[in-house]
Structures are given as C-alpha cells and as structure tokens.
C-alpha atoms as a PDB file:
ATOM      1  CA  UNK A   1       0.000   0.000   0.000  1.00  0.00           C
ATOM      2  CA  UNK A   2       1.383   3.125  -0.448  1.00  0.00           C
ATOM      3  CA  UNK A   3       2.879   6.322   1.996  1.00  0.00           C
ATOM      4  CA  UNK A   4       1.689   9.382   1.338  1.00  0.00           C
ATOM      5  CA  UNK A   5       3.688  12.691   3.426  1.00  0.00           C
ATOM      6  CA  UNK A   6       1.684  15.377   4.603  1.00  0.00           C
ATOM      7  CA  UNK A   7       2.819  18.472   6.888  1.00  0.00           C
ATOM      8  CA  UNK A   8       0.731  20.035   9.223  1.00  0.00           C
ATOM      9  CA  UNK A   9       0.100  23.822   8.428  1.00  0.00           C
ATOM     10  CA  UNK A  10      -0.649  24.441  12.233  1.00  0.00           C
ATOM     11  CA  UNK A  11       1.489  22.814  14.234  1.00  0.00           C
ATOM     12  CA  UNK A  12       4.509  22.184  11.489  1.00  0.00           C
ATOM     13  CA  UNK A  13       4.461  18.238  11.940  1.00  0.00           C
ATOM     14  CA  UNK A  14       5.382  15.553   8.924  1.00  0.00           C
ATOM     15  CA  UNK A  15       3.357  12.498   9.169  1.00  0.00           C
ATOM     16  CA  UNK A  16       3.009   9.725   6.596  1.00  0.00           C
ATOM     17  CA  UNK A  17      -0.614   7.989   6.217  1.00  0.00           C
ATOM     18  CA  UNK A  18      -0.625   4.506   4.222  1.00  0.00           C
ATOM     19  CA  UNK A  19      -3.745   4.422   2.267  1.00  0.00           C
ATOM     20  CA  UNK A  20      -5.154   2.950  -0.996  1.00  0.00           C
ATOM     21  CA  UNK A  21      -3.926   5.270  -4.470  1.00  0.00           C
ATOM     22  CA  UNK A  22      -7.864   5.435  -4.857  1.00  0.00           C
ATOM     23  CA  UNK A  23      -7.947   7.578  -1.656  1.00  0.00           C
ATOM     24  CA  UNK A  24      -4.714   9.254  -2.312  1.00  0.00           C
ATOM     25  CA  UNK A  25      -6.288  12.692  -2.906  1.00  0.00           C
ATOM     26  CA  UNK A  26      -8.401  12.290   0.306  1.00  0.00           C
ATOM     27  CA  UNK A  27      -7.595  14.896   3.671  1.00  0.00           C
ATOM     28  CA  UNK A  28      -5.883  13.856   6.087  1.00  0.00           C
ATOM     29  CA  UNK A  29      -5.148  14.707   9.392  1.00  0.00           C
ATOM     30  CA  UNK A  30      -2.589  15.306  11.321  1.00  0.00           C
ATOM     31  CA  UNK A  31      -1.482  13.026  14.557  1.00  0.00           C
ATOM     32  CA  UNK A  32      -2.522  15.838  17.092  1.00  0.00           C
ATOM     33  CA  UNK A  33      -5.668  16.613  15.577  1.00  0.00           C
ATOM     34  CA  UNK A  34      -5.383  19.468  13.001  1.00  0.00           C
ATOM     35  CA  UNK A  35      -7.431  19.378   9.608  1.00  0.00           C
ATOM     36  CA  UNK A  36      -5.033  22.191   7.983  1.00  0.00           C
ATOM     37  CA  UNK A  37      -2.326  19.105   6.233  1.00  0.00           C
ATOM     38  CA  UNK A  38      -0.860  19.474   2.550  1.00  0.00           C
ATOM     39  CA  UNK A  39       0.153  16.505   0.943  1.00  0.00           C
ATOM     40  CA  UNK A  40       4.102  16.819  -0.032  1.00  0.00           C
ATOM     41  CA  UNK A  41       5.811  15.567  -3.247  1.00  0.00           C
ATOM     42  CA  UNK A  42       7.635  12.442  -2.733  1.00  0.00           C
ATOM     43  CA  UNK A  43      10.391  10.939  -4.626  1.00  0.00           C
ATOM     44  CA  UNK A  44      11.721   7.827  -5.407  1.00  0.00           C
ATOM     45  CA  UNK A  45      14.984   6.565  -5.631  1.00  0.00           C
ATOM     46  CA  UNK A  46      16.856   3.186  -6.774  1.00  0.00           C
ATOM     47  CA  UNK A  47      20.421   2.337  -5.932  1.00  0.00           C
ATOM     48  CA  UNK A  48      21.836  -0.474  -8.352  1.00  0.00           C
ATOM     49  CA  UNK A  49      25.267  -2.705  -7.038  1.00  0.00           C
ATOM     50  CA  UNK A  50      26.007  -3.681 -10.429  1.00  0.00           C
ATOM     51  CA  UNK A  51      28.362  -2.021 -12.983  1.00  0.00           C
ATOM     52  CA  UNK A  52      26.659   0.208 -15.359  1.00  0.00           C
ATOM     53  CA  UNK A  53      23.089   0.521 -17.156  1.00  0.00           C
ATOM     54  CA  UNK A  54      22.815  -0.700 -20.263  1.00  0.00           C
ATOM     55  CA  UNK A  55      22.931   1.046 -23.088  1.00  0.00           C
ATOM     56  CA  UNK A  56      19.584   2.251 -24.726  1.00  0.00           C
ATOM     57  CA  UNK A  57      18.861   0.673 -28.159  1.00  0.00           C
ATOM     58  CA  UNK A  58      19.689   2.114 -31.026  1.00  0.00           C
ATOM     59  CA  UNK A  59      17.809  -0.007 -33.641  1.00  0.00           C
ATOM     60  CA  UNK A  60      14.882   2.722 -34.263  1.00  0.00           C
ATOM     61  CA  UNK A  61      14.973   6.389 -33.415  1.00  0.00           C
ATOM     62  CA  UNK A  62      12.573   7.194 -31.457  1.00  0.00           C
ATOM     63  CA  UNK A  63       9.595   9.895 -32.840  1.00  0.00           C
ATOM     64  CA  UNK A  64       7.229  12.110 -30.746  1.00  0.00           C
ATOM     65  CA  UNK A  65       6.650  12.397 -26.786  1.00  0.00           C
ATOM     66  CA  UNK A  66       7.458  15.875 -26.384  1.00  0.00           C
ATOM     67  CA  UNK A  67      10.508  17.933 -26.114  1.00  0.00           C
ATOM     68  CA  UNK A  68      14.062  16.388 -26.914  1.00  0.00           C
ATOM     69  CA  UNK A  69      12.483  13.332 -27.852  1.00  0.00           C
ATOM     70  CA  UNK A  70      10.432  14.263 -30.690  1.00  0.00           C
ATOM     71  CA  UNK A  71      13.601  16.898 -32.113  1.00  0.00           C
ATOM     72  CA  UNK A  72      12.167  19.923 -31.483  1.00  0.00           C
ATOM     73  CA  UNK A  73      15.376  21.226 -29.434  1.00  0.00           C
ATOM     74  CA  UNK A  74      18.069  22.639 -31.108  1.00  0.00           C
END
C-alpha cells in the first residue's frame, strides 16, 4: 500500500498515512488533531550494485513524446 507525506500547516508536523492510491487525494489529518495538512511531493529513488546501465537501443529512433524526444530542441 502506499505512503503518502503530509505536513501540518498548524502545528509544522510531517506524518506519513498509508492508504489505498484510490484515496490518495483524500484529507488527512494530522497526529494531534489538526485538519489544515498538505500533501508533499515524494520521490523515489533506486540504488543499483552492479556495474553500469545498459545502453539504450539504437535499432529505431525514437519519434514524438514531447521535447528532446520528438527533435524539437536545437
């Protein structure tokens, strides 16, 4: 299930709630009580032990999906 961060706007607290994504957009609050909680941006991170990544293929360019991958940069 995921973790979802949230800070309290009252009280300045960061809690984490684990919740279904279907209710990821629901409020939540905060450990001592208060309503006023933002949801924060989480990242993810991987750490690999091998050597390096492979290299991407190069058997057909690739077309489209915005900026620097459809050529439009310079």
């Amino acid at each position: 299930m995921p973790s979802y961060s949230y800070r309290c706007r009252s009280c300045g607290d960061t809690f984490e709630v684990n919740r279904p994504m279907a209710e990821s957009s629901n409020p939540a609050s905060c450990p001592a009580g208060h309503a006023d909680t933002v949801k924060l941006l989480t990242t993810f991170a991987t750490v690999s032990r091998g050597g390096t990544a492979p290299a991407p293929s190069q058997a057909a360019p690739q077309r489209g999906g915005g900026c620097c991958g459809g050529g439009c940069c310079g």
